[in-house]
C-alpha atoms as a PDB file:
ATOM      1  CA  UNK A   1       0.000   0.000   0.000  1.00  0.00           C
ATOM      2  CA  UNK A   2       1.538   3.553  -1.119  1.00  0.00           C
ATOM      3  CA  UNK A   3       2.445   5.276   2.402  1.00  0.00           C
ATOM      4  CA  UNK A   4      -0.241   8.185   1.758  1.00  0.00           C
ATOM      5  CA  UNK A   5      -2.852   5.443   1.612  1.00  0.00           C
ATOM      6  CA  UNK A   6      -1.477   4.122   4.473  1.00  0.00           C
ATOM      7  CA  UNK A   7      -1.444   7.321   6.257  1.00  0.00           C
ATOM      8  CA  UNK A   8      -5.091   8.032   5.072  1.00  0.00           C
ATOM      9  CA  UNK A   9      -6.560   4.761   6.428  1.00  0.00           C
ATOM     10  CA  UNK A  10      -4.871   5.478   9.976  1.00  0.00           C
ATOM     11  CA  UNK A  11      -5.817   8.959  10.237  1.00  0.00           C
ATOM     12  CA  UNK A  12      -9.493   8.846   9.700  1.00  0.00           C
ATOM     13  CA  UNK A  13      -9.782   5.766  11.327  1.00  0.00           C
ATOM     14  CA  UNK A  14     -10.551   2.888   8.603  1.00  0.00           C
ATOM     15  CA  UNK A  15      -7.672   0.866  10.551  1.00  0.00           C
ATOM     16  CA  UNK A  16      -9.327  -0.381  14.125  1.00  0.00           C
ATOM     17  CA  UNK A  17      -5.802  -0.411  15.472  1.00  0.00           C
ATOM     18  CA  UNK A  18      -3.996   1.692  17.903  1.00  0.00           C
ATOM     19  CA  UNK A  19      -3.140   5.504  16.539  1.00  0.00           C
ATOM     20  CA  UNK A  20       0.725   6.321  15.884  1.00  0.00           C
ATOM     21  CA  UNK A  21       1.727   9.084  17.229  1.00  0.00           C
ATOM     22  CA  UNK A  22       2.926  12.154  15.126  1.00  0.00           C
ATOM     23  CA  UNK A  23       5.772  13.085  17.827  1.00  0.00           C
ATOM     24  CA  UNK A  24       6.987  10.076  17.744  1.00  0.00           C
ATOM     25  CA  UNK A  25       8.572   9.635  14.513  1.00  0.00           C
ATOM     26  CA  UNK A  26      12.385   8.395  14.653  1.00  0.00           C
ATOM     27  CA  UNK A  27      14.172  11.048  12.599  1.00  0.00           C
ATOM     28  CA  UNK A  28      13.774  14.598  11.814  1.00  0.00           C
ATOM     29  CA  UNK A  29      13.347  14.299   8.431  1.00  0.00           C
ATOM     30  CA  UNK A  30      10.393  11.870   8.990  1.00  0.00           C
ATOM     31  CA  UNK A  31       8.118  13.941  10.961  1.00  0.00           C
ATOM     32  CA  UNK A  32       7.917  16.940   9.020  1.00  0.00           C
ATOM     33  CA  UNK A  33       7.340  14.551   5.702  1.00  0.00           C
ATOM     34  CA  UNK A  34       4.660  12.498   7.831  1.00  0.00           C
ATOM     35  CA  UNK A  35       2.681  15.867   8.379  1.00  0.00           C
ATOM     36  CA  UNK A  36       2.898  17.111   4.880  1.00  0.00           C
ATOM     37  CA  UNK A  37       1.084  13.789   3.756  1.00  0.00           C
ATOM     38  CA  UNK A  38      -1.596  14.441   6.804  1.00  0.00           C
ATOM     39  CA  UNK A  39      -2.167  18.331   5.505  1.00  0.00           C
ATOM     40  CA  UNK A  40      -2.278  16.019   1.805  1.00  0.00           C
ATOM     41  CA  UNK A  41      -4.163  13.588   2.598  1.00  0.00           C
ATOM     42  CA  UNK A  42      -7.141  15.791   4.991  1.00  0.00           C
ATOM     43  CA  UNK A  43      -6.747  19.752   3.585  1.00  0.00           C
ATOM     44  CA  UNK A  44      -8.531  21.650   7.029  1.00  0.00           C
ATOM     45  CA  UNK A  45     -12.259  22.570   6.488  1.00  0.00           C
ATOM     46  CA  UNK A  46     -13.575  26.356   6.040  1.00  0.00           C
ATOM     47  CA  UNK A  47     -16.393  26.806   7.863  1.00  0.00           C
ATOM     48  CA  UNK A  48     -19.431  29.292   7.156  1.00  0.00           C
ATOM     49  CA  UNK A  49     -18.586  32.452   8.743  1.00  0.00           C
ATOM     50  CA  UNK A  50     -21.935  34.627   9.755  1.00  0.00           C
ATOM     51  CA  UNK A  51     -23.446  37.267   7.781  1.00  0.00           C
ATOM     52  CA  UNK A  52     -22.764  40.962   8.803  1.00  0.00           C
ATOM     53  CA  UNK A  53     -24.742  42.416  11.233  1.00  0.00           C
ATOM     54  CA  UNK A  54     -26.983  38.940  12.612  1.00  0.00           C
ATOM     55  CA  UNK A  55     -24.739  38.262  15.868  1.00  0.00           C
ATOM     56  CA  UNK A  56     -22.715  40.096  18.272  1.00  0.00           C
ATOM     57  CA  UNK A  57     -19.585  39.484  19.212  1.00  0.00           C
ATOM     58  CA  UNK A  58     -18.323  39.375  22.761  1.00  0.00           C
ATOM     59  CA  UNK A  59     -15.371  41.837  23.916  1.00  0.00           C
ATOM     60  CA  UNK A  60     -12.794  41.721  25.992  1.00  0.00           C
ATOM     61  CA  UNK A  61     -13.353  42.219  29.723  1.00  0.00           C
ATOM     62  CA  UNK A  62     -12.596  45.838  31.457  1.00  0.00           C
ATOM     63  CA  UNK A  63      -9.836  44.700  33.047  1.00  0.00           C
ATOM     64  CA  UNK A  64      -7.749  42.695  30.391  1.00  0.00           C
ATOM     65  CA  UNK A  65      -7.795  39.590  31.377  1.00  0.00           C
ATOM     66  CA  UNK A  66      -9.775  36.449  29.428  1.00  0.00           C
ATOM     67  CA  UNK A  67     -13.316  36.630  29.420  1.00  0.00           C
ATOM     68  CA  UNK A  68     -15.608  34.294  30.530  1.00  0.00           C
ATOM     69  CA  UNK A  69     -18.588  33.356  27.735  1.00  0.00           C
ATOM     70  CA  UNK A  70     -20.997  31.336  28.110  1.00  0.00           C
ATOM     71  CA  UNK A  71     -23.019  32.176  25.279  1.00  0.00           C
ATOM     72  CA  UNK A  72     -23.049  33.823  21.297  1.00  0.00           C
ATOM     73  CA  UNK A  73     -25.553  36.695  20.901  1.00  0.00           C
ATOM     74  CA  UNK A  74     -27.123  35.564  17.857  1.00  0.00           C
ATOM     75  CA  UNK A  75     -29.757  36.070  15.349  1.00  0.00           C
ATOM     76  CA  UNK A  76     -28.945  33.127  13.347  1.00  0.00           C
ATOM     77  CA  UNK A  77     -30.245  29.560  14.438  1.00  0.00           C
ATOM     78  CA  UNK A  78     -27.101  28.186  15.638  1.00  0.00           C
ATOM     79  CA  UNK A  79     -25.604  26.029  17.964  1.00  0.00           C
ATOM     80  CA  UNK A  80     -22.098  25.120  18.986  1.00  0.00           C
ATOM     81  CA  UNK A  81     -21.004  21.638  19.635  1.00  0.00           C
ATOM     82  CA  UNK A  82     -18.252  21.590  22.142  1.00  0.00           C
ATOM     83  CA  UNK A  83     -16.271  18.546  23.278  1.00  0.00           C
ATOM     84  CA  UNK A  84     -14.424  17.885  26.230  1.00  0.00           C
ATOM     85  CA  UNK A  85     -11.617  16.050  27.193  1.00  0.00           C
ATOM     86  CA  UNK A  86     -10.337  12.936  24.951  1.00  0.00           C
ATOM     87  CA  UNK A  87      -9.985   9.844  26.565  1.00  0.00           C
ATOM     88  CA  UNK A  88     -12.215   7.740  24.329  1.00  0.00           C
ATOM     89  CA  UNK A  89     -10.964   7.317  20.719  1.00  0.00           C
ATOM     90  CA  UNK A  90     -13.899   6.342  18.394  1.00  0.00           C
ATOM     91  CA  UNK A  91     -12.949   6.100  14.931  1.00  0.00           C
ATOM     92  CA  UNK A  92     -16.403   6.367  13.598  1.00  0.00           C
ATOM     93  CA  UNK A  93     -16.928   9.160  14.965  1.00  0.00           C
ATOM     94  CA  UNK A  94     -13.636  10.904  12.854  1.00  0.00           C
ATOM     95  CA  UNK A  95     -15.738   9.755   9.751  1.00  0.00           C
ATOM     96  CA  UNK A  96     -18.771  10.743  11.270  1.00  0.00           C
ATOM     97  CA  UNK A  97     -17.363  14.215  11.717  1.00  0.00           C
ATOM     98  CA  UNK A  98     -16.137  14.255   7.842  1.00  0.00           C
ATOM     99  CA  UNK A  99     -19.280  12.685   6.415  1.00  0.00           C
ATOM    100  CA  UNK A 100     -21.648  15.446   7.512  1.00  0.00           C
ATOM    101  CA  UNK A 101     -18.993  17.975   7.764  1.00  0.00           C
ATOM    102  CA  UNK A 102     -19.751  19.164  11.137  1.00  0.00           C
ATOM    103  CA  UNK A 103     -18.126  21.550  12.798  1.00  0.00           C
ATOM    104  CA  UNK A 104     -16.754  21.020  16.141  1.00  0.00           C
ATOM    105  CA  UNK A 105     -14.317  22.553  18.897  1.00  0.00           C
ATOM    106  CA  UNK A 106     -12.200  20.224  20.986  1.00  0.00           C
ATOM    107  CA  UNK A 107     -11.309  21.458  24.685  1.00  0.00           C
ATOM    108  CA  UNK A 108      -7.736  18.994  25.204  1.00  0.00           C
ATOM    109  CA  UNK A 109      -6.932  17.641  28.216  1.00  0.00           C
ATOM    110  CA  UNK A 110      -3.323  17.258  27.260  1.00  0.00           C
ATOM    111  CA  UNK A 111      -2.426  13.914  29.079  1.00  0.00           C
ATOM    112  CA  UNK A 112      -4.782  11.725  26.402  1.00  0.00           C
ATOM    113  CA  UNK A 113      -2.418  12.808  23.797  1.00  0.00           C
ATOM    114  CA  UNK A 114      -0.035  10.153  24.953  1.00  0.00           C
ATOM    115  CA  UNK A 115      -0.649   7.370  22.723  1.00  0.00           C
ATOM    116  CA  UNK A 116      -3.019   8.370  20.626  1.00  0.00           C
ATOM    117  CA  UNK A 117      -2.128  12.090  18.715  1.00  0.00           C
ATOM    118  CA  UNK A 118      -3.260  10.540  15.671  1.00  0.00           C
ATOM    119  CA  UNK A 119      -6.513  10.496  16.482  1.00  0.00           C
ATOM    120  CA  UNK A 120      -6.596  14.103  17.295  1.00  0.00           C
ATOM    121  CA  UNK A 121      -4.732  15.054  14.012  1.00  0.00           C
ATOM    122  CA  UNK A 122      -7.308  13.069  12.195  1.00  0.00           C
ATOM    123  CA  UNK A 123     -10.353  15.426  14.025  1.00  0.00           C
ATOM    124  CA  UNK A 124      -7.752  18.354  13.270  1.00  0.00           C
ATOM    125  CA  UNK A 125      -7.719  17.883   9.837  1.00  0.00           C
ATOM    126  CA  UNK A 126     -11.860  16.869   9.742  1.00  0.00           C
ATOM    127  CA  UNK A 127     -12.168  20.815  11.252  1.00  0.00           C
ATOM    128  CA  UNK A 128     -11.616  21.089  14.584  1.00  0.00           C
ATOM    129  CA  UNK A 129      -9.247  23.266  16.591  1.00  0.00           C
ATOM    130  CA  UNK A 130      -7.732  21.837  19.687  1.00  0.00           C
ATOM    131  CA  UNK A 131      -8.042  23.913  22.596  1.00  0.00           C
ATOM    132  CA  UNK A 132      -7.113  24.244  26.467  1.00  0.00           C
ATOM    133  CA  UNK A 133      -8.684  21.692  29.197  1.00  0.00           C
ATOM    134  CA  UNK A 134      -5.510  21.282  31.383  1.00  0.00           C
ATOM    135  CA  UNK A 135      -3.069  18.643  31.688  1.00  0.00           C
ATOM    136  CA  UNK A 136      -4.922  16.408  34.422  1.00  0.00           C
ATOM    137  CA  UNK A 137      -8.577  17.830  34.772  1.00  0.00           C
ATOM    138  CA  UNK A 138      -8.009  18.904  37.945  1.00  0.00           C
ATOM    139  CA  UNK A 139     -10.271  21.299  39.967  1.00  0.00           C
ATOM    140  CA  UNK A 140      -8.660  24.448  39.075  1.00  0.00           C
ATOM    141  CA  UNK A 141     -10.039  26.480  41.731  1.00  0.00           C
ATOM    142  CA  UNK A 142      -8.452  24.151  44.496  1.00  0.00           C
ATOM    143  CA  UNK A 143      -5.124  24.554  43.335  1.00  0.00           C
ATOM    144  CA  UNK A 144      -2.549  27.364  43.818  1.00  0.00           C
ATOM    145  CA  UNK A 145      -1.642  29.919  41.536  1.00  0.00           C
ATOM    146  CA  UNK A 146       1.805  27.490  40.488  1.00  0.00           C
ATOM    147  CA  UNK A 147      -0.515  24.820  40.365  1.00  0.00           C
ATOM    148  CA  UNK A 148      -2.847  26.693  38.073  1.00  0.00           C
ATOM    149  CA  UNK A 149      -0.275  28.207  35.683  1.00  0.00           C
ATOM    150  CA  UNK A 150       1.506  24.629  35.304  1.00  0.00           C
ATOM    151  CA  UNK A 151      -2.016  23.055  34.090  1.00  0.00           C
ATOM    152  CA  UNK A 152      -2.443  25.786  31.586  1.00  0.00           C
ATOM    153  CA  UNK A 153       0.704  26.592  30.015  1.00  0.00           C
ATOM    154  CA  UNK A 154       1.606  22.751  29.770  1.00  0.00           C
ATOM    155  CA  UNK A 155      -1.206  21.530  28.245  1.00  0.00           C
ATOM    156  CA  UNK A 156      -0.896  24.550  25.722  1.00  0.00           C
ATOM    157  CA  UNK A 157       2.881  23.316  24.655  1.00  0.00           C
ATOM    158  CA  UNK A 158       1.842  19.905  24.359  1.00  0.00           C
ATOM    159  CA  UNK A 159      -1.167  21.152  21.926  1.00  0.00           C
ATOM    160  CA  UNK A 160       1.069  23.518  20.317  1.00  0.00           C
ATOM    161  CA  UNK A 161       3.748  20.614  19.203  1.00  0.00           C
ATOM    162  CA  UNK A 162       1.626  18.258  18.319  1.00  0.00           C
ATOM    163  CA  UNK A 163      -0.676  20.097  16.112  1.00  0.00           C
ATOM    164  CA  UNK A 164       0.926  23.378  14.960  1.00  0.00           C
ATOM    165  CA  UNK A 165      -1.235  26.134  16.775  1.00  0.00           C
ATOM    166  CA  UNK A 166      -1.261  26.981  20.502  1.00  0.00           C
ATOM    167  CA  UNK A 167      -4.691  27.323  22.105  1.00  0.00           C
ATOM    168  CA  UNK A 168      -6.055  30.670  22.875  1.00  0.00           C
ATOM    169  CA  UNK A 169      -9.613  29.627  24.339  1.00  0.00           C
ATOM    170  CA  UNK A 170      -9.719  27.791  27.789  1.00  0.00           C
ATOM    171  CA  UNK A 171     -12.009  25.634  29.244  1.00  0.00           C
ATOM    172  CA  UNK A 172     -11.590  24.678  33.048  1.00  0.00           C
ATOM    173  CA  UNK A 173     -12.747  21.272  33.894  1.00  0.00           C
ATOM    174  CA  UNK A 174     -16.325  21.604  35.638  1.00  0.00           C
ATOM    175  CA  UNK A 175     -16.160  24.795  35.373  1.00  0.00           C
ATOM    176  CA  UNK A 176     -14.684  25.721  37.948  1.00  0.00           C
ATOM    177  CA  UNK A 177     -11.961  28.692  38.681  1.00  0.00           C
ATOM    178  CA  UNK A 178     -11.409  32.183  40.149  1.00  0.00           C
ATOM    179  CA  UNK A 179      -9.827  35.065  39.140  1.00  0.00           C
ATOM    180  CA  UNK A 180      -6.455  33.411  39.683  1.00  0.00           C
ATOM    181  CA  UNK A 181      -7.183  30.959  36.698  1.00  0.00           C
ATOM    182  CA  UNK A 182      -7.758  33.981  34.807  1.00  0.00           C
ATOM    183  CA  UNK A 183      -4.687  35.794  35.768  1.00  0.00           C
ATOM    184  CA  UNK A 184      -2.620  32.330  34.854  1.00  0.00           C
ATOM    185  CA  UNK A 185      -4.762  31.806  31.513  1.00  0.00           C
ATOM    186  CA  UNK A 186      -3.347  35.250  29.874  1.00  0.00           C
ATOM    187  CA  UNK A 187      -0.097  34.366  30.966  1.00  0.00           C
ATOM    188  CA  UNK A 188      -0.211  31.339  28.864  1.00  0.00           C
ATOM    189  CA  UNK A 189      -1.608  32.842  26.108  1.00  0.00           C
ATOM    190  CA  UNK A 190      -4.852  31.928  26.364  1.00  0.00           C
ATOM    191  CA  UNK A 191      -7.481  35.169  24.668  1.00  0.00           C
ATOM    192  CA  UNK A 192     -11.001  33.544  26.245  1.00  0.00           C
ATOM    193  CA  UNK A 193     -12.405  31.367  29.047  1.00  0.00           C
ATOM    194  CA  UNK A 194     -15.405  29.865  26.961  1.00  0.00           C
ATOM    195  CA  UNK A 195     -17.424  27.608  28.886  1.00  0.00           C
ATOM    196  CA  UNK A 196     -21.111  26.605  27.928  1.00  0.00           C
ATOM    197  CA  UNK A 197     -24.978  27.054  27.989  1.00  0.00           C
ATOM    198  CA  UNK A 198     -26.216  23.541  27.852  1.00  0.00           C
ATOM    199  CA  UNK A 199     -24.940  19.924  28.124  1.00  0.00           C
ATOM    200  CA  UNK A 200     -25.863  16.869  27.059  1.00  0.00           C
ATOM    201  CA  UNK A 201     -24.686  13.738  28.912  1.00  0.00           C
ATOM    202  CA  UNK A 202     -23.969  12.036  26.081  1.00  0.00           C
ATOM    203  CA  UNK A 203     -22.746   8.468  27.240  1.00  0.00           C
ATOM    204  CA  UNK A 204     -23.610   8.660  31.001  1.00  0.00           C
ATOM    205  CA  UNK A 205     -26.386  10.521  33.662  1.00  0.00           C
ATOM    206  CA  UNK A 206     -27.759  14.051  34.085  1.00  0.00           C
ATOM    207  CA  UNK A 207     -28.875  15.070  37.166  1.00  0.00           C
ATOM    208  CA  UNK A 208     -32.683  14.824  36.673  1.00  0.00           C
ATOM    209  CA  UNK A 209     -32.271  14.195  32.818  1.00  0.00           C
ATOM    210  CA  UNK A 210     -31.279  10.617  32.443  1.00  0.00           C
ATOM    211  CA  UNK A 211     -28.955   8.651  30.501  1.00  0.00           C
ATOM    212  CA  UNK A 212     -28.316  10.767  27.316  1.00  0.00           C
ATOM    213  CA  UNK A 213     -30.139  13.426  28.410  1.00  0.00           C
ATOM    214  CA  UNK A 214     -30.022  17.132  27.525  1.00  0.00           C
ATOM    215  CA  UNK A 215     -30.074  19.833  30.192  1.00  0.00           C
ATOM    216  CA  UNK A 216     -29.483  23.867  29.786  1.00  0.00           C
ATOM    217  CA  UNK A 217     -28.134  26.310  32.329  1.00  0.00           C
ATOM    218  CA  UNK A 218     -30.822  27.675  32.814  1.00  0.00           C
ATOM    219  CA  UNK A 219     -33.051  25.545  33.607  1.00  0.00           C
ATOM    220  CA  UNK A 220     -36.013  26.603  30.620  1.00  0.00           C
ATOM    221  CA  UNK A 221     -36.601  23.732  29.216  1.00  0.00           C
ATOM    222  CA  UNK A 222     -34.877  21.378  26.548  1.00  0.00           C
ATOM    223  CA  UNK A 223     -35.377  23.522  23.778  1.00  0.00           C
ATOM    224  CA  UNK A 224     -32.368  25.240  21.829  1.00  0.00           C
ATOM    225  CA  UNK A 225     -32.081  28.815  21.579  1.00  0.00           C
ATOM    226  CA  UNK A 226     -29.662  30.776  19.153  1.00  0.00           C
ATOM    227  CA  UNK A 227     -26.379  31.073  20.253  1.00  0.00           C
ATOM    228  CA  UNK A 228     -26.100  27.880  22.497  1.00  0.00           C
ATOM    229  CA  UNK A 229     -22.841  26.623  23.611  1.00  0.00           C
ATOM    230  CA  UNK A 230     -23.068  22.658  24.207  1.00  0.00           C
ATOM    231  CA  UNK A 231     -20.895  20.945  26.203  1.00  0.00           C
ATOM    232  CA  UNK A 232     -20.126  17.182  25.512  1.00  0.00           C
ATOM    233  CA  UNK A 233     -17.405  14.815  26.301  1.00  0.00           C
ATOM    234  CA  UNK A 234     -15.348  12.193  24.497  1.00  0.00           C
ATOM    235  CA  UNK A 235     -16.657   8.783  25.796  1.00  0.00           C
ATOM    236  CA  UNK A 236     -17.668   5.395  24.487  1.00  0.00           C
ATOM    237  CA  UNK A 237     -20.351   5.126  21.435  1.00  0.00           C
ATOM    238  CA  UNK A 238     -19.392   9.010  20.785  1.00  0.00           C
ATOM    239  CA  UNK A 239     -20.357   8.415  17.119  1.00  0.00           C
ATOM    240  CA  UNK A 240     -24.071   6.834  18.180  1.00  0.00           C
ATOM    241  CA  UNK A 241     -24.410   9.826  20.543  1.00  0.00           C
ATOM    242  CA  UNK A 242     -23.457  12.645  17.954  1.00  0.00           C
ATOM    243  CA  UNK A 243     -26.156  11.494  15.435  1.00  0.00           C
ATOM    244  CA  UNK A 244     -28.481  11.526  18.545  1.00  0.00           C
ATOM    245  CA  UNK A 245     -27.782  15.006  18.800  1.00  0.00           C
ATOM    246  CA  UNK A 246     -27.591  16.148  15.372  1.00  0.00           C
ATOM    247  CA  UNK A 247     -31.114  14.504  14.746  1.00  0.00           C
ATOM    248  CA  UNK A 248     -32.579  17.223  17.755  1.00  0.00           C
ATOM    249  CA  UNK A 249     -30.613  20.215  16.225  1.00  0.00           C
ATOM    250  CA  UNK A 250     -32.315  19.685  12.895  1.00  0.00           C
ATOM    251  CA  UNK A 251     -35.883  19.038  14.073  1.00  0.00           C
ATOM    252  CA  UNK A 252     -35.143  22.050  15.869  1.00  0.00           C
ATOM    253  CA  UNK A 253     -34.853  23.982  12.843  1.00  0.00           C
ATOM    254  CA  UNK A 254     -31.160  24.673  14.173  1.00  0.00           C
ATOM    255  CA  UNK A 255     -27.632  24.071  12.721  1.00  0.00           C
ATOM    256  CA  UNK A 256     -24.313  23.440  14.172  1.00  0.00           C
ATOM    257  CA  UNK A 257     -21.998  26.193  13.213  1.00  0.00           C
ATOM    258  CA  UNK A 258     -18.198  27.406  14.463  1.00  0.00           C
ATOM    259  CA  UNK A 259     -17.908  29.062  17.641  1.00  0.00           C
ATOM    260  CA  UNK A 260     -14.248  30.305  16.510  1.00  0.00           C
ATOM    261  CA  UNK A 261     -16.063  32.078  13.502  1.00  0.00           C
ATOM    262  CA  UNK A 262     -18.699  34.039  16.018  1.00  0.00           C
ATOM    263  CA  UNK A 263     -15.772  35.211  18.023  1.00  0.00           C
ATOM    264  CA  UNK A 264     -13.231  38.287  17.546  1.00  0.00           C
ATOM    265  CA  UNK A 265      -9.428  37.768  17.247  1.00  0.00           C
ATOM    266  CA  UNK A 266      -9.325  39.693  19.887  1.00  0.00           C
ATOM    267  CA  UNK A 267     -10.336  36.679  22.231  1.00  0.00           C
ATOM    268  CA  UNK A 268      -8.858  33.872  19.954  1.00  0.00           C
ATOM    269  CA  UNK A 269     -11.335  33.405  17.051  1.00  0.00           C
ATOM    270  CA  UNK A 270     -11.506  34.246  13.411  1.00  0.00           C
ATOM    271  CA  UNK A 271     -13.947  37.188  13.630  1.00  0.00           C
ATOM    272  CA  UNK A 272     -12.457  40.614  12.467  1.00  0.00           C
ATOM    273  CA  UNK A 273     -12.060  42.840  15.849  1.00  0.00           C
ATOM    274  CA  UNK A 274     -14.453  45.521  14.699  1.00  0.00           C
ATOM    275  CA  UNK A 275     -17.347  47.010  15.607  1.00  0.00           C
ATOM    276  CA  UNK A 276     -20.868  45.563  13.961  1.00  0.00           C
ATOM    277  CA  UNK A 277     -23.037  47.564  11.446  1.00  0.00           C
ATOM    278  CA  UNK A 278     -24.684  51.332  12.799  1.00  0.00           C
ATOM    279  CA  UNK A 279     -26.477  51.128  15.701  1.00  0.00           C
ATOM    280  CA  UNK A 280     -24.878  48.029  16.705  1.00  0.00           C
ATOM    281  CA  UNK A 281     -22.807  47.251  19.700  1.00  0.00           C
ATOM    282  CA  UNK A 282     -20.638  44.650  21.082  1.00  0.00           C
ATOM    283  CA  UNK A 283     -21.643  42.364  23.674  1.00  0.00           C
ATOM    284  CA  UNK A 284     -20.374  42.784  27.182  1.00  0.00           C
ATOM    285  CA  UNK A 285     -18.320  39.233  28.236  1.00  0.00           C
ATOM    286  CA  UNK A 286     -19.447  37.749  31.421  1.00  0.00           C
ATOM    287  CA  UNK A 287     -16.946  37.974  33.996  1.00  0.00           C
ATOM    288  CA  UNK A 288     -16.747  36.162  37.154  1.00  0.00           C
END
């Protein structure tokens, strides 16, 4: 088999096996050749961007240091499918991902790399940025300000070398953190603290929702509104779970579209940092 074939069949998963990783190639002349046949083999996706004038985009806090948002001012009927952590590695759902080109935004907890950063180049490549969910998915608000800044800024340089861009949106694990995990966020670079509007327990309970079940923030109802921010998490039958999901969206009348593309450079998206159409004004982040 021709090595890009063989490449192609590991990275989006036809192969069952375990997933190479691409840091671990043998000589320096390998690697780099081994990620020009990826870029090859899976060119990244462009993603709709929003038209002019039907969202607003959230601005940087008063006092310069990450934001926290937990949801995209919208007109459009959009949601955004977030995913957390990485410790279960289905392959169907890779294909999934590139069948229905969906786009996605993977928060990284770094240590489930180790083994298996082939997988995560293969969602890289279906359209999915990898961004910052710690090292260890510890409680960052226990921790001390050390503590804190180690979790961040490590988890960013193992992103950064595997797959060519460091993160600059962060995602605590449960939530939690303080204004210390804000402080220690800019110093690693990160632009936003985006966290999320709804969840669905895809693969295990909900507190008063069931297995699979769907829950927002706020506690009105099950319905999706504009702008959503959906939290989800990498775990067994991922692939199963997604279509379960995308079914809703659509009944809904809603589509899945790119957070990064709803949110200014300013706090580490793709949106121009300017100010919307006459009359128009930004949206105020939440801070904590």
């Amino acid at each position: 088999m021709p090595v890009v074939a063989t490449v192609a069949a590991g990275v989006i998963g036809v192969g069952a096996g375990a997933w190479p990783t691409v840091r671990g190639q043998s000589s320096g002349e390998e690697a780099p050749t081994m990620r020009a046949q990826l870029t090859g083999v899976l060119s990244d996706q462009q993603w709709a961007k929003p038209k002019p004038g039907s969202w607003t985009p959230p601005k940087p806090a008063p006092d310069g240091l990450p934001p926290k948002i937990t949801r995209i001012a919208t007109q459009d009927k959009v949601v955004f499918l977030t995913i957390d952590d990485g410790y279960e590695y289905d392959a169907e759902f890779v294909n999934l991902v590139r069948k229905e080109r969906v786009p996605i935004l993977t928060f990284l907890t770094s240590r489930y790399v180790e083994g298996q950063g082939q997988y995560f180049w293969a969602l890289r490549n279906a359209g999915s940025q990898m961004e910052n969910h710690t090292v260890s998915h510890p409680n960052m608000a226990s921790l001390s300000p050390e503590g804190q800044r180690k979790e961040i800024c490590k988890a960013s340089d193992t992103i950064a070398e595997q797959y060519g861009r460091r993160p600059q949106i962060f995602r605590p694990p449960f939530g939690s953190m303080n204004e210390t995990t804000r402080q220690k966020a800019k110093e690693c670079g990160i632009k936003s603290i985006l966290l999320w509007s709804a969840e669905f327990y895809n693969g295990t309970t909900g507190p008063g929702v069931g297995f699979n079940g769907f829950a927002r923030g706020d506690g009105a109802g099950k319905n999706f509104r504009p702008g959503d921010i959906i939290l989800m998490h990498y775990r067994k039958g991922l692939a199963e779970q997604f279509q379960m999901i995308l079914g809703w969206i659509r009944q809904q009348g809603f589509r899945p579209a790119a957070v990064e593309n709803y949110l200014p450079k300013s706090l580490g998206g793709n949106a121009p940092d300017q100010p919307g159409p006459a009359g128009q004004t930004e949206q105020p982040a939440t801070v904590p």
